[in-house]
PDB file of N, CA and C in Angstrom:
ATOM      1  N   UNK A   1     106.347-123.798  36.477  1.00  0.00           N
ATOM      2  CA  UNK A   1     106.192-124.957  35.619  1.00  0.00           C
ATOM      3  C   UNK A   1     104.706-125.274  35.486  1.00  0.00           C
ATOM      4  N   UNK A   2     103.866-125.719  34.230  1.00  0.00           N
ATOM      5  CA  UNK A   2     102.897-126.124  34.085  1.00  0.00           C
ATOM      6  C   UNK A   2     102.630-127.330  34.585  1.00  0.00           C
ATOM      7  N   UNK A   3     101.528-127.713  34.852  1.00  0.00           N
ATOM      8  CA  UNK A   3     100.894-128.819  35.143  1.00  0.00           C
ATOM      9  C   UNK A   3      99.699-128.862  34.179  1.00  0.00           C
ATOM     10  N   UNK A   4      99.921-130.226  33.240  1.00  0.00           N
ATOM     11  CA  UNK A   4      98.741-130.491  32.665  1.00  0.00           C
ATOM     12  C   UNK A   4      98.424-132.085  32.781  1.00  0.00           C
ATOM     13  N   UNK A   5      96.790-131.873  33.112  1.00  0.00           N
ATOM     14  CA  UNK A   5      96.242-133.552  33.135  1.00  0.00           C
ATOM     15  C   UNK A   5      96.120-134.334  31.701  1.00  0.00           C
ATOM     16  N   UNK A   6      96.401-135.546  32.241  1.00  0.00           N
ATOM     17  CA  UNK A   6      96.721-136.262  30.833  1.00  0.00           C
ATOM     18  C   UNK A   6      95.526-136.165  30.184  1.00  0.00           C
ATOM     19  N   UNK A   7      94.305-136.196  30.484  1.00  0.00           N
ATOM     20  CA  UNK A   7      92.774-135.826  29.833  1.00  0.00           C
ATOM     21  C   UNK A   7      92.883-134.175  29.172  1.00  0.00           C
ATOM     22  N   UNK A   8      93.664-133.447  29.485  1.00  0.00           N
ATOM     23  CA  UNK A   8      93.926-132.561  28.885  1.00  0.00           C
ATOM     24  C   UNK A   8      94.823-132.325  27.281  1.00  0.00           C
ATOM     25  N   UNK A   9      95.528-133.489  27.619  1.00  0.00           N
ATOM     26  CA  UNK A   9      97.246-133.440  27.190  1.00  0.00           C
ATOM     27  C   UNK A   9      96.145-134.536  25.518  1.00  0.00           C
ATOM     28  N   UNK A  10      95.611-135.531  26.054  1.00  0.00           N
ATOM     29  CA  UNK A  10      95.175-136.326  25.283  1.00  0.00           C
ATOM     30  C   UNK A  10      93.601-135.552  23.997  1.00  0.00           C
ATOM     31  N   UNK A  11      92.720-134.627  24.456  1.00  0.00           N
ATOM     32  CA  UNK A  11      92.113-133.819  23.948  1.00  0.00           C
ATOM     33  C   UNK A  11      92.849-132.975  22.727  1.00  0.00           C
ATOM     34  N   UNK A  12      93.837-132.177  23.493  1.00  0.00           N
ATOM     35  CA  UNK A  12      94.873-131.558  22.507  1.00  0.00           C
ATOM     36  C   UNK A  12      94.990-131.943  21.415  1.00  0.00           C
ATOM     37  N   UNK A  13      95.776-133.207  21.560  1.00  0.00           N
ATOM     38  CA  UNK A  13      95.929-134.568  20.850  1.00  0.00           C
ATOM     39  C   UNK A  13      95.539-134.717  19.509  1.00  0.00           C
ATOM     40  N   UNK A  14      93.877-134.854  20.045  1.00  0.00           N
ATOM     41  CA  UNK A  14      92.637-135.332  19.198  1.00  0.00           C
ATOM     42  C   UNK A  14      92.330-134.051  18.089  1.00  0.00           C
ATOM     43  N   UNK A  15      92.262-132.742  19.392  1.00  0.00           N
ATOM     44  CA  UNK A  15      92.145-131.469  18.266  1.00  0.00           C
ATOM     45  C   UNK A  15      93.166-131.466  16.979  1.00  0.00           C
ATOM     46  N   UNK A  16      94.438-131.574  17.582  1.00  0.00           N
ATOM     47  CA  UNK A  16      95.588-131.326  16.134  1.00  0.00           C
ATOM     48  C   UNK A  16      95.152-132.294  15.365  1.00  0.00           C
ATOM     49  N   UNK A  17      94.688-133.623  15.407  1.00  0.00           N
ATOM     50  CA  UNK A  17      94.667-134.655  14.581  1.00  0.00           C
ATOM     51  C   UNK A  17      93.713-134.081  13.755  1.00  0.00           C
ATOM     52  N   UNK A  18      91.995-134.032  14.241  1.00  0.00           N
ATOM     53  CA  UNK A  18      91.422-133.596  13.259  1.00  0.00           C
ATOM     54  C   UNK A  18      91.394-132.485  12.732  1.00  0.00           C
ATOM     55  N   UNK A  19      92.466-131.637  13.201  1.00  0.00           N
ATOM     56  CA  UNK A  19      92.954-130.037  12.531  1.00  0.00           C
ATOM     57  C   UNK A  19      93.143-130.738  11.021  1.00  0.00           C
ATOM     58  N   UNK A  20      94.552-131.760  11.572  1.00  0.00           N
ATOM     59  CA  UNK A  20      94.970-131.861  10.408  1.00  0.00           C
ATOM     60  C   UNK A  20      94.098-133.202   9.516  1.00  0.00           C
ATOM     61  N   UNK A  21      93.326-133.646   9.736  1.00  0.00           N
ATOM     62  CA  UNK A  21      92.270-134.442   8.752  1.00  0.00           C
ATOM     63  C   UNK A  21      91.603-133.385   8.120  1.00  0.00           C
ATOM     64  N   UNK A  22      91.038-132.318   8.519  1.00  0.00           N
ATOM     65  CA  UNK A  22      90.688-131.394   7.970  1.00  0.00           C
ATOM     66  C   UNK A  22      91.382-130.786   6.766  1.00  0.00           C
ATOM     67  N   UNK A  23      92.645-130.310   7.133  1.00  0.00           N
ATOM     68  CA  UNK A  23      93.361-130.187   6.340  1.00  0.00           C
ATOM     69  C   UNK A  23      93.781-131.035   5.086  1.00  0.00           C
ATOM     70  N   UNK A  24      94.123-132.149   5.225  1.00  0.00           N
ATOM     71  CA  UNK A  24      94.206-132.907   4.353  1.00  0.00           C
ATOM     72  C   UNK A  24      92.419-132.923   3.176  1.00  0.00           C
ATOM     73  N   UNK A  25      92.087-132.899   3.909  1.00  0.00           N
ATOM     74  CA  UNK A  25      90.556-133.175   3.232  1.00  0.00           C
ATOM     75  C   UNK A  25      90.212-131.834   2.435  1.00  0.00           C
ATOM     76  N   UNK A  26      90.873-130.439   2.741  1.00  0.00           N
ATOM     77  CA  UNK A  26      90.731-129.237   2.329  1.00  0.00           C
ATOM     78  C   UNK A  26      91.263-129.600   0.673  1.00  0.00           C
ATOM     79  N   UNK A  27      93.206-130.103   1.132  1.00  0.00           N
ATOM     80  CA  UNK A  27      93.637-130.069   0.223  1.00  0.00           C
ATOM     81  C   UNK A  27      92.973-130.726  -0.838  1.00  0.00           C
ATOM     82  N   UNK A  28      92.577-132.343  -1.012  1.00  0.00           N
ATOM     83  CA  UNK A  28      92.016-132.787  -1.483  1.00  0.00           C
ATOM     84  C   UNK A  28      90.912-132.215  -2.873  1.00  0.00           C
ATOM     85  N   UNK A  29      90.001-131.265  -1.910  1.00  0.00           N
ATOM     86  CA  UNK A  29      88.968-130.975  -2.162  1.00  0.00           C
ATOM     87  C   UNK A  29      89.876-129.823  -3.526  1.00  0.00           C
ATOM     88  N   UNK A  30      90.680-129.437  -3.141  1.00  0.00           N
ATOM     89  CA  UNK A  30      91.750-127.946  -3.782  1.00  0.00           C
ATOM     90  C   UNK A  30      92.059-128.395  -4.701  1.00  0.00           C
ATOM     91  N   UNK A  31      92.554-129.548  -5.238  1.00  0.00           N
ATOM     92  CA  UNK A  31      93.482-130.671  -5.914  1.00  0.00           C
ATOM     93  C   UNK A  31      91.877-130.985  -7.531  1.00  0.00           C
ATOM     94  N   UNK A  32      91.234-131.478  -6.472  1.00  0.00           N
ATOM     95  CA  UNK A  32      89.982-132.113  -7.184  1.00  0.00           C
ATOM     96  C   UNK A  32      89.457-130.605  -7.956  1.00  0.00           C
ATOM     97  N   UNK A  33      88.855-129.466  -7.447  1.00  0.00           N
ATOM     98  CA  UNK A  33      88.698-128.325  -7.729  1.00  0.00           C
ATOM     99  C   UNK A  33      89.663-128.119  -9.214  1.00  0.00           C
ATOM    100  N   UNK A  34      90.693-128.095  -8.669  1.00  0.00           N
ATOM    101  CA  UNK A  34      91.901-127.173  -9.440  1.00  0.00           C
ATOM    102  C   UNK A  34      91.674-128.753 -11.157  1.00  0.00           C
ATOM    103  N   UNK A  35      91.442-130.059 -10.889  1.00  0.00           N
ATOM    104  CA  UNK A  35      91.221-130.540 -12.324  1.00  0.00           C
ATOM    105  C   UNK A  35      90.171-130.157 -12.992  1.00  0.00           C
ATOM    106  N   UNK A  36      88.958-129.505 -12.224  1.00  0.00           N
ATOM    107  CA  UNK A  36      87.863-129.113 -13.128  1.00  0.00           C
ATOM    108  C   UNK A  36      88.004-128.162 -13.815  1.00  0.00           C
ATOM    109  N   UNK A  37      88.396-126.950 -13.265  1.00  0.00           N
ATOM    110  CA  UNK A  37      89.561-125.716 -13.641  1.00  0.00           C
ATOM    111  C   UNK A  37      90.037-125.908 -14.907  1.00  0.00           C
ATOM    112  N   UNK A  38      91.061-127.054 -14.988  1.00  0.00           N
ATOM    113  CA  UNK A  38      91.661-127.140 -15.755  1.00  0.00           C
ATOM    114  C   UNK A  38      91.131-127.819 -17.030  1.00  0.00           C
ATOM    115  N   UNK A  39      89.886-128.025 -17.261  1.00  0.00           N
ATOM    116  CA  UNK A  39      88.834-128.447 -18.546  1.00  0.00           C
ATOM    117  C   UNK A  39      88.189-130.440 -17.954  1.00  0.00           C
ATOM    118  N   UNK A  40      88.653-130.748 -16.395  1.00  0.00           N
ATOM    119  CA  UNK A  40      87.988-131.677 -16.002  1.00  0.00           C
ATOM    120  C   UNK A  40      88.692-132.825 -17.346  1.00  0.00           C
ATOM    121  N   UNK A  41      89.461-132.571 -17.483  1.00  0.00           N
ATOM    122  CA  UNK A  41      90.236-133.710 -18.710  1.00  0.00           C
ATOM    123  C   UNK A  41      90.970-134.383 -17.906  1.00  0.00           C
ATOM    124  N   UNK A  42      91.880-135.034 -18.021  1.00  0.00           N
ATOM    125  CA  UNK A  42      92.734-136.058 -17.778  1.00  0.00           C
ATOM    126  C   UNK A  42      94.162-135.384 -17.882  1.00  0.00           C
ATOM    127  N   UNK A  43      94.117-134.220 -17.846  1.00  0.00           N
ATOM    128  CA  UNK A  43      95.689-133.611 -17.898  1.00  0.00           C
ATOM    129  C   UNK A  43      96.296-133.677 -16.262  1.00  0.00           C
ATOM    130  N   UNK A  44      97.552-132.718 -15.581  1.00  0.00           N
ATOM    131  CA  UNK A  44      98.604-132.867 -14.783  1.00  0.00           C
ATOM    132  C   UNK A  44      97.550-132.978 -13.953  1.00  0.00           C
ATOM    133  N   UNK A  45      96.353-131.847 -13.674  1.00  0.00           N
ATOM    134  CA  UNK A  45      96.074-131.544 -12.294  1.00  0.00           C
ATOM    135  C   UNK A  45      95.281-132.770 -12.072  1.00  0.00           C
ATOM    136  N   UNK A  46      94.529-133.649 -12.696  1.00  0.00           N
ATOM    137  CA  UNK A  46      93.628-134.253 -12.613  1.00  0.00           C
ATOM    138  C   UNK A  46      94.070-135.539 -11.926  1.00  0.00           C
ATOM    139  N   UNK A  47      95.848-136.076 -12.953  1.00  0.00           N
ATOM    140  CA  UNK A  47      96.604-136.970 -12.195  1.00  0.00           C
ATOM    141  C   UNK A  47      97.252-136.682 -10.941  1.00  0.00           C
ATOM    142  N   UNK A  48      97.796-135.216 -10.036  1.00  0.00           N
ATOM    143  CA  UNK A  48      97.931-134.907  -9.165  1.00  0.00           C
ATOM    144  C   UNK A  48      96.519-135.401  -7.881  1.00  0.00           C
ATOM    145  N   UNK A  49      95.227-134.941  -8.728  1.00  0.00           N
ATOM    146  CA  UNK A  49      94.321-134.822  -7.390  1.00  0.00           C
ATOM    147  C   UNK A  49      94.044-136.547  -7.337  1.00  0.00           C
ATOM    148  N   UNK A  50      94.276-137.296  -8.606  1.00  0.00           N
ATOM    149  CA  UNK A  50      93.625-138.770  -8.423  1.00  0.00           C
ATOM    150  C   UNK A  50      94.865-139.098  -7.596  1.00  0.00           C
ATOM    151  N   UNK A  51      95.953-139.000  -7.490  1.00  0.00           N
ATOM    152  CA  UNK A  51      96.749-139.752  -6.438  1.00  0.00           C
ATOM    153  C   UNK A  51      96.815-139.289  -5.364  1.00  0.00           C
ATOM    154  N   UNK A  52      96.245-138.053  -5.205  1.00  0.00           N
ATOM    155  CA  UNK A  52      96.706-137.684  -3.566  1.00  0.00           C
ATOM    156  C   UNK A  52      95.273-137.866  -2.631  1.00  0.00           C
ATOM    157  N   UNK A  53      93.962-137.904  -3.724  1.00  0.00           N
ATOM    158  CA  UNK A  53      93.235-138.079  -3.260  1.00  0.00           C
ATOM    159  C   UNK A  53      92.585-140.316  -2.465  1.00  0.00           C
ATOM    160  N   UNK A  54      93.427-140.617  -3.630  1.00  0.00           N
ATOM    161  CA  UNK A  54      93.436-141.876  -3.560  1.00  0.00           C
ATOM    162  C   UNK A  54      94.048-142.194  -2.059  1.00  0.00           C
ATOM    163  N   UNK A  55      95.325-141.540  -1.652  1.00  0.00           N
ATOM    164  CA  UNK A  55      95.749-141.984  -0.573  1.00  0.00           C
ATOM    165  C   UNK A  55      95.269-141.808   0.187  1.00  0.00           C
ATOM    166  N   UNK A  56      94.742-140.140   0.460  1.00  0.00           N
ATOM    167  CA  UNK A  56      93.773-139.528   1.746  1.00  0.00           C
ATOM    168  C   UNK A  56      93.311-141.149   2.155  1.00  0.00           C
ATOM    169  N   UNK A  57      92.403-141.345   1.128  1.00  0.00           N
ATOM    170  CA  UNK A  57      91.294-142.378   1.692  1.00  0.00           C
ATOM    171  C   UNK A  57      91.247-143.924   1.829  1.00  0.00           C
ATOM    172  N   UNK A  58      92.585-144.098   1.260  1.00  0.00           N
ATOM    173  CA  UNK A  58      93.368-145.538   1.485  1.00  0.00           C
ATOM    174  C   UNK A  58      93.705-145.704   2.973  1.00  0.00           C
ATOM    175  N   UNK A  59      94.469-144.111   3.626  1.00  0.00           N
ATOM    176  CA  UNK A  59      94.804-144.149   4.592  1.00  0.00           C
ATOM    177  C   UNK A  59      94.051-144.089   6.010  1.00  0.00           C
ATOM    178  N   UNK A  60      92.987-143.281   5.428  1.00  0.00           N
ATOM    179  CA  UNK A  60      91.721-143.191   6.355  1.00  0.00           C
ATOM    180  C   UNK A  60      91.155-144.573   6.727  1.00  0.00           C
ATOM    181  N   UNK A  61      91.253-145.625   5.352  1.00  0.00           N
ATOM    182  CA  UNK A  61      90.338-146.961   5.688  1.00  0.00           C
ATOM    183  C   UNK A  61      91.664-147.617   6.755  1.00  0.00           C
ATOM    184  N   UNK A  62      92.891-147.340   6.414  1.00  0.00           N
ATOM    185  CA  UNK A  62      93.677-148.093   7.386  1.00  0.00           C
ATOM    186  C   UNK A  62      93.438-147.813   8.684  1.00  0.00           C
ATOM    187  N   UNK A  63      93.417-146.279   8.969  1.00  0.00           N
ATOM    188  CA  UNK A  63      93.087-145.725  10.237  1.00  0.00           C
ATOM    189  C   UNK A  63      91.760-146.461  10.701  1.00  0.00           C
ATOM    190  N   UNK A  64      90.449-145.959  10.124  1.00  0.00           N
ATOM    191  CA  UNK A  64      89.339-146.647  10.445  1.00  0.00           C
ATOM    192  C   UNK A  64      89.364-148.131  10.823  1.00  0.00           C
ATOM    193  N   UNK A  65      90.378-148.923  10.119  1.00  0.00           N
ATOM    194  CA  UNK A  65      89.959-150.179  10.382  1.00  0.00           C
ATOM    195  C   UNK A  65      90.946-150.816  11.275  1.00  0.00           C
ATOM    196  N   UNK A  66      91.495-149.616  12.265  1.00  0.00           N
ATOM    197  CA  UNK A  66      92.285-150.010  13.389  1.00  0.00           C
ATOM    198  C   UNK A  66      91.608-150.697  14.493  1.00  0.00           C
ATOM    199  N   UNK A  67      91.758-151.380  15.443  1.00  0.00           N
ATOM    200  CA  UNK A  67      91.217-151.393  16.596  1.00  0.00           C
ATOM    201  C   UNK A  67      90.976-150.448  17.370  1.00  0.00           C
ATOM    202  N   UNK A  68      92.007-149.853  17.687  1.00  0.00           N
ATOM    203  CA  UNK A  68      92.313-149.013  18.155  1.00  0.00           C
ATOM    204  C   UNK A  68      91.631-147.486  18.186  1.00  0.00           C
ATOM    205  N   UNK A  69      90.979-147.287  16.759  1.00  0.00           N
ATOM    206  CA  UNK A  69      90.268-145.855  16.375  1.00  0.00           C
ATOM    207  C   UNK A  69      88.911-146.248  17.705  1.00  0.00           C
ATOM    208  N   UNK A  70      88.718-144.787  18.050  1.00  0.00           N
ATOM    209  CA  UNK A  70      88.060-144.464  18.925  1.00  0.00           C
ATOM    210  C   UNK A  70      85.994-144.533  18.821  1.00  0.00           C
ATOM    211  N   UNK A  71      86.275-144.468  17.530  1.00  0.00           N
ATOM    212  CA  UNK A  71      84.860-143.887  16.495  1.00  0.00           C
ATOM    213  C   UNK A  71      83.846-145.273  17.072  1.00  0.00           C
ATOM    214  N   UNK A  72      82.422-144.888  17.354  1.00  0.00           N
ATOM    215  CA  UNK A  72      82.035-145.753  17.342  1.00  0.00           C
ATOM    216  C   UNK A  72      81.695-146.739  15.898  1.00  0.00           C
ATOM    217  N   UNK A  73      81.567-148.451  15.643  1.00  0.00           N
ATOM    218  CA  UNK A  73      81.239-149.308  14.982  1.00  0.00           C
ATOM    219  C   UNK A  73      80.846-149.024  13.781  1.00  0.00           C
ATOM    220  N   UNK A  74      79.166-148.500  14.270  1.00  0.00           N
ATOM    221  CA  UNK A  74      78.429-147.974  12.457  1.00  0.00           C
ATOM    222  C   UNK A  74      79.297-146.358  12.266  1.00  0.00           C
ATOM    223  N   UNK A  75      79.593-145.938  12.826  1.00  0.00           N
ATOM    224  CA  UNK A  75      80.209-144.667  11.956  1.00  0.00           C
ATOM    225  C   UNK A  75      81.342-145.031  11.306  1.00  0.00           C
ATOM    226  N   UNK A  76      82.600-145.917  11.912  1.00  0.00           N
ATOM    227  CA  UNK A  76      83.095-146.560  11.030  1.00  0.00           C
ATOM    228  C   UNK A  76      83.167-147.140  10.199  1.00  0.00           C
ATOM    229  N   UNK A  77      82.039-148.299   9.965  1.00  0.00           N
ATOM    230  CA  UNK A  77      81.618-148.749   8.784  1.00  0.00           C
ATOM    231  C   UNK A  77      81.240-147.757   8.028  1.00  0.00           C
ATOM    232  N   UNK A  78      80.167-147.249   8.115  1.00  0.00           N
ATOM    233  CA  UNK A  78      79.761-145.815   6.957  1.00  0.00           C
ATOM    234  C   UNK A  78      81.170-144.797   6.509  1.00  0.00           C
ATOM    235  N   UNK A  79      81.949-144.640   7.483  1.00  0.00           N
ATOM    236  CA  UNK A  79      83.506-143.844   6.717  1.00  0.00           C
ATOM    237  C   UNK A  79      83.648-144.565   6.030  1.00  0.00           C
ATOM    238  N   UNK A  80      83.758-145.954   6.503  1.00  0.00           N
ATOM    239  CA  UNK A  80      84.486-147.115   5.498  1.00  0.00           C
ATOM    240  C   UNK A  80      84.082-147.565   4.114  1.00  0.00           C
ATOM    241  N   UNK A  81      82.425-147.077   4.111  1.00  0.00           N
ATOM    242  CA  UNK A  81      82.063-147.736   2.627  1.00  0.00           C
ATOM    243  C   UNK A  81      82.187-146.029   1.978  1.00  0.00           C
ATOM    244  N   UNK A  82      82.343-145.043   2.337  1.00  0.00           N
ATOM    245  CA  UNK A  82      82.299-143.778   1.862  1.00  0.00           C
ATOM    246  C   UNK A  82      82.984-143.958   1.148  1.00  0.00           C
ATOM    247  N   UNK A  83      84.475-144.554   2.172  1.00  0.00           N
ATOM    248  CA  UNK A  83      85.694-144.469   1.604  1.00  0.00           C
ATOM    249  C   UNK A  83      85.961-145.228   0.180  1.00  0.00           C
ATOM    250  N   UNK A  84      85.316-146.180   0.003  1.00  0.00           N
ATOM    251  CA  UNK A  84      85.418-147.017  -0.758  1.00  0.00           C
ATOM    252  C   UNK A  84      84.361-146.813  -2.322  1.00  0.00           C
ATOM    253  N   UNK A  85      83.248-146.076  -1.896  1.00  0.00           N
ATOM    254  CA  UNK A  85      82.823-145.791  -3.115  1.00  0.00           C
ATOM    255  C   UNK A  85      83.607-144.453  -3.731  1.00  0.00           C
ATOM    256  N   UNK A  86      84.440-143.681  -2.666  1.00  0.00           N
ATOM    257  CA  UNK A  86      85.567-142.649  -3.395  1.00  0.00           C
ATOM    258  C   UNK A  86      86.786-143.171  -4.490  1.00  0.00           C
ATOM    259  N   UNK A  87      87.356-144.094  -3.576  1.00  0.00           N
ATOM    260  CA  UNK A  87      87.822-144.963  -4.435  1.00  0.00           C
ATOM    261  C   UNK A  87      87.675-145.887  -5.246  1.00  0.00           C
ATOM    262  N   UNK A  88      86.500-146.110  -5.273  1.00  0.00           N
ATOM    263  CA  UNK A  88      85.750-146.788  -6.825  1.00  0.00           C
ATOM    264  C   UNK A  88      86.011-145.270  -7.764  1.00  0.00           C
ATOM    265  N   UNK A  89      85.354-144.445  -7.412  1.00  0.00           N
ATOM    266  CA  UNK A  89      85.063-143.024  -8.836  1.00  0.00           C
ATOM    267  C   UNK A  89      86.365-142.620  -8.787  1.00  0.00           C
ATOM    268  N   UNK A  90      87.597-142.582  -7.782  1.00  0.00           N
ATOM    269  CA  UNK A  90      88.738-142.282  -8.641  1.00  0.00           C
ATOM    270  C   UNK A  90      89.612-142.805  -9.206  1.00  0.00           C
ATOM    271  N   UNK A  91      88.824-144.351  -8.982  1.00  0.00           N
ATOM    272  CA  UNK A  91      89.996-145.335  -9.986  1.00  0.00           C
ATOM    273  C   UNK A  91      89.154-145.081 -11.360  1.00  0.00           C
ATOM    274  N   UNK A  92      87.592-144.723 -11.488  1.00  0.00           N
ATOM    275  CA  UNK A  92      87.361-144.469 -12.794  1.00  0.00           C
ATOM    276  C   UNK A  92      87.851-143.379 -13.216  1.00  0.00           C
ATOM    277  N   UNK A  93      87.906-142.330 -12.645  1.00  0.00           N
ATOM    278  CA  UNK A  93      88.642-141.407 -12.914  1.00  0.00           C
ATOM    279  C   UNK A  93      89.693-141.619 -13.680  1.00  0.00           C
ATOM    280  N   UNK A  94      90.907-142.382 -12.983  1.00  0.00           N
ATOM    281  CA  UNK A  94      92.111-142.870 -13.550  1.00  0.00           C
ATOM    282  C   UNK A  94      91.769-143.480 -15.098  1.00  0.00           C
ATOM    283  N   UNK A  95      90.875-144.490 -14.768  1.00  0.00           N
ATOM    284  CA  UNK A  95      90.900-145.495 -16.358  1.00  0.00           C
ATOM    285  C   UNK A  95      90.346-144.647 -17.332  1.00  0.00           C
ATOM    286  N   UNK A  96      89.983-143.309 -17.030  1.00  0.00           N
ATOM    287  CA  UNK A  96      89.553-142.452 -18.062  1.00  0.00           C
ATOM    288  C   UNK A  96      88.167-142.616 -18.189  1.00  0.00           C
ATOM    289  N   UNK A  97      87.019-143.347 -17.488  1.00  0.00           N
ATOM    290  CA  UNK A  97      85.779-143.661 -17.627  1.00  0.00           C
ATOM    291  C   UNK A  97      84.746-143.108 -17.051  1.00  0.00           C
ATOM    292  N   UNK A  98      85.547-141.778 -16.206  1.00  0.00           N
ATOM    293  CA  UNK A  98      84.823-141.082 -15.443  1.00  0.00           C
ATOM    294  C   UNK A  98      85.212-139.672 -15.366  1.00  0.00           C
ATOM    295  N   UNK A  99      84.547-138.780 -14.872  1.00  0.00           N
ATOM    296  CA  UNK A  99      84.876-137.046 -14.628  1.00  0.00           C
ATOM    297  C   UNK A  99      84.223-136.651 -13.543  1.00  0.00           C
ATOM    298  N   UNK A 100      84.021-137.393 -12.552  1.00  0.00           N
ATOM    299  CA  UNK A 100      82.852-137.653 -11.677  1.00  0.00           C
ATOM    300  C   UNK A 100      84.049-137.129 -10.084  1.00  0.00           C
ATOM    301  N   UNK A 101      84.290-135.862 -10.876  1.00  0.00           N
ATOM    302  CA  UNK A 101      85.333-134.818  -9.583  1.00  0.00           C
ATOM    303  C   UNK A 101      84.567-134.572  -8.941  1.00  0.00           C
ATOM    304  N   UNK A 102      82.933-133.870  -9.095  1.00  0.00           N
ATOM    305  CA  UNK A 102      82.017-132.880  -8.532  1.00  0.00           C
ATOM    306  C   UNK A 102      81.744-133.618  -7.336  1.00  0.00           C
ATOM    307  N   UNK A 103      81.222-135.102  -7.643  1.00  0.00           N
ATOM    308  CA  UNK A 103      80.726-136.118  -6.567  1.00  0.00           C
ATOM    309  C   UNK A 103      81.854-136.283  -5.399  1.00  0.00           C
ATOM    310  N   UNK A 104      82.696-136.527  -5.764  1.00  0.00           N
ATOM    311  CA  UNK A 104      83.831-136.893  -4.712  1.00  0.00           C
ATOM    312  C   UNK A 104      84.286-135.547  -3.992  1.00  0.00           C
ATOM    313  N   UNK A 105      83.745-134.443  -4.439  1.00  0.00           N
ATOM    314  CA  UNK A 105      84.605-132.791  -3.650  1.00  0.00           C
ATOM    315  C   UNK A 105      83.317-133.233  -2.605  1.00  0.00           C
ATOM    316  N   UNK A 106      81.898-133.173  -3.545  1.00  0.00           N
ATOM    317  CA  UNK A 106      80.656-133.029  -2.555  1.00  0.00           C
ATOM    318  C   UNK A 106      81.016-133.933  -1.298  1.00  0.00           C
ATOM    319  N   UNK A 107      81.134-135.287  -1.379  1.00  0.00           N
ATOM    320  CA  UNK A 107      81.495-136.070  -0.250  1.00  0.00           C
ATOM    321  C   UNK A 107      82.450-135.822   0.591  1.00  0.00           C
ATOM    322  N   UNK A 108      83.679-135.557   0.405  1.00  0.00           N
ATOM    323  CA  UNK A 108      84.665-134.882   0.833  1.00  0.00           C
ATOM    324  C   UNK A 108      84.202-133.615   1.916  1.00  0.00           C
ATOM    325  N   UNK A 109      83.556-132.958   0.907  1.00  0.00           N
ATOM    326  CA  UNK A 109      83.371-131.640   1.970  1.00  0.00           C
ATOM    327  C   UNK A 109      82.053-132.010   2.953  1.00  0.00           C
ATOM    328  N   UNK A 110      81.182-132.748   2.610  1.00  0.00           N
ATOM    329  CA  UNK A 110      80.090-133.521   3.893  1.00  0.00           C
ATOM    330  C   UNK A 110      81.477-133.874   4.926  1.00  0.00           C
ATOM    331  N   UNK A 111      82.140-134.898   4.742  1.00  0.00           N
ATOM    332  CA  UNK A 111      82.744-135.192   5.595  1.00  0.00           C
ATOM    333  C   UNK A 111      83.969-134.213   6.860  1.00  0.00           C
ATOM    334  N   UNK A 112      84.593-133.519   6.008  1.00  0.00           N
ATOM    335  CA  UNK A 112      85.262-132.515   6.481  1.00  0.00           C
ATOM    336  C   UNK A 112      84.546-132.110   6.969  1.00  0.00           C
ATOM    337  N   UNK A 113      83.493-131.185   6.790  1.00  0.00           N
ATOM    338  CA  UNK A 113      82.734-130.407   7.802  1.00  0.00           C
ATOM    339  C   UNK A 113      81.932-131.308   8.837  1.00  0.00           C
ATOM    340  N   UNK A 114      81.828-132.525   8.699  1.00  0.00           N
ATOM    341  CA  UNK A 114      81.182-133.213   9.734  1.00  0.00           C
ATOM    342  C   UNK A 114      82.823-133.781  11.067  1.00  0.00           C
ATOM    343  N   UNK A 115      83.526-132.987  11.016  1.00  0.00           N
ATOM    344  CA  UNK A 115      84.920-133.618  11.663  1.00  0.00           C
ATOM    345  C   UNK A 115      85.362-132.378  12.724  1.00  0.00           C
ATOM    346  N   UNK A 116      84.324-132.797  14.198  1.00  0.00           N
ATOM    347  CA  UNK A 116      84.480-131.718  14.996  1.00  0.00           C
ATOM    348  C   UNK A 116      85.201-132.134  15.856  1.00  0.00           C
TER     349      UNK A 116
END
């Protein structure tokens, strides 16, 4: 039978989580990609990446603005206004007043790759 310490058990933990923030943030980035692809218009893919991308980062500010998140203070705040100028450019996105995919992959992928 194994024996593992809970400092072990809890690390694990942390790895799968930001496996999968990563992941999510990949997709994102795939989603956003795949509307430029598609002439950066306002067609399927563009409404696919504005909603899935919208949530990523709705959900992130919920996470962030847990007590509970581990992150120190100013790095949270700075996710937090990231988060929020993402979701400023993809609600323009939405109202049709923007095409401003390139900016939000760029941020996206700063962040993902900053998620060790």
């Amino acid at each position: 039978m194994y024996q593992f310490s809970y400092a072990e058990i809890m690390e694990e933990g942390v790895a799968v989580s930001k496996d999968r923030e990563r992941q999510v943030l990949e997709r994102s980035v795939a989603l956003l990609e795949a509307a430029i692809a598609a002439g950066g218009t306002y067609g399927k893919e563009a409404v696919e990446a504005v909603y899935y991308t919208r949530r990523v980062w709705i959900r992130f500010i919920e996470d962030l603005g847990n007590p509970e998140n581990q992150l120190d203070d100013e790095l949270r705040a700075n996710l937090i206004s990231i988060a929020i100028w993402i979701l400023k450019e993809i609600e323009k996105i939405r109202k049709r007043e923007s095409t401003n995919f390139q900016g939000i992959i760029d941020i996206t992928t700063i962040i993902k790759d900053g998620i060790k």
